[in-house]
Protein backbone atom coordinates (compact mmCIF):
# COMPACT_ATOMS: atom_id res chain seq x y z
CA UNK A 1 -1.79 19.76 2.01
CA UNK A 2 -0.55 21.72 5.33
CA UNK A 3 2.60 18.92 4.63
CA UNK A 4 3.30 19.78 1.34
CA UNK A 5 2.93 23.81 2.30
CA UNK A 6 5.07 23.00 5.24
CA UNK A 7 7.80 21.70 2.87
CA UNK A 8 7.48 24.27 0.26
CA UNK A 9 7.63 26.95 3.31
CA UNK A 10 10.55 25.35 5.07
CA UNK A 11 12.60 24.76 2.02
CA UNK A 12 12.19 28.22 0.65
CA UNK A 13 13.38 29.60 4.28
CA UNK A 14 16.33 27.25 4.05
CA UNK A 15 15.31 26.13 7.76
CA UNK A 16 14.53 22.56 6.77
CA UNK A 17 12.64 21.06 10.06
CA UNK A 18 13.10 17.13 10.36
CA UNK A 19 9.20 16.69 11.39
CA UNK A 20 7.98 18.58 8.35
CA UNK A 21 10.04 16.42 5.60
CA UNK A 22 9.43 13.12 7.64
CA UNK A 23 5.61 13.85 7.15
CA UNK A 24 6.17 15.08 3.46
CA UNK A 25 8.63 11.82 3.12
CA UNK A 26 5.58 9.77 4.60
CA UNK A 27 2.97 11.40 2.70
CA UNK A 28 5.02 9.78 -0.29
CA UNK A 29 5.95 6.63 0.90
CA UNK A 30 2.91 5.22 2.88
CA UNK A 31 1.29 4.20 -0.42
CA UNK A 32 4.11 3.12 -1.84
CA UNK A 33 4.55 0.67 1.23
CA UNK A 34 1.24 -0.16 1.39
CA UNK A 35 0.88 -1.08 -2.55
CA UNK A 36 4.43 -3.18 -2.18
CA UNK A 37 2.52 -5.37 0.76
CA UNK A 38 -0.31 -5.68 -1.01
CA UNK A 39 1.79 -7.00 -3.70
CA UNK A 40 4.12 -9.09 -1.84
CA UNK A 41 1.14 -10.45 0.15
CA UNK A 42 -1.09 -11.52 -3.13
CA UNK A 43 2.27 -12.83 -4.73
CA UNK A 44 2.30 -15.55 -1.40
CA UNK A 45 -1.30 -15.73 -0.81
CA UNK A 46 -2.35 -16.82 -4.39
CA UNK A 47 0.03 -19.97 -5.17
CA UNK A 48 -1.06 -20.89 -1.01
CA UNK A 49 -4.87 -20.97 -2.42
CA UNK A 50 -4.57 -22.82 -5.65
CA UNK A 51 -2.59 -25.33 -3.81
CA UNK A 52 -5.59 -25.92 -0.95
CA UNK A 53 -8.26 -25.43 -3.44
CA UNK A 54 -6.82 -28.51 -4.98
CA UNK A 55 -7.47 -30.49 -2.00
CA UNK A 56 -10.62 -29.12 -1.75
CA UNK A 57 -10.33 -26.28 0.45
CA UNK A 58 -11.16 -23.56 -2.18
CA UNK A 59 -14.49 -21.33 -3.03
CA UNK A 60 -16.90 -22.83 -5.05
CA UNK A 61 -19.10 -20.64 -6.95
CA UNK A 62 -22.16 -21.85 -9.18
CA UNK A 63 -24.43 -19.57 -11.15
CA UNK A 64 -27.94 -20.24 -12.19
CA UNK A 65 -29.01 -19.28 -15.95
CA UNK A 66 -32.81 -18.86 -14.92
């Protein structure tokens, strides 16, 4: 919030500070970055499990119908 106000503030004063749009950049981008790992990560981490669970290294889950 105080980075979006910030922003606002700055922008409207024409005094554009380089701190306040890096956070308001960040405050943006972090997620962005963080849901491209995650994606990047599962896209290399999935094909290097099904290819160890096929010798055997893999999770083996067995439910019970009692």
């Amino acid at each position: 919030l105080y980075s979006v106000g910030g922003f606002l503030f700055e922008l409207s004063a024409g005094t554009l500070n380089s701190g306040t749009a890096l956070a308001f950049l960040a405050l943006l981008g972090m997620p962005l970055l963080f849901a491209l790992a995650g994606c990047v990560a599962g896209l290399i981490l999935a094909p290097l499990y099904n290819l160890l669970a096929r010798f055997g290294f893999g999770l083996e889950l067995e439910l019970d119908s009692d």
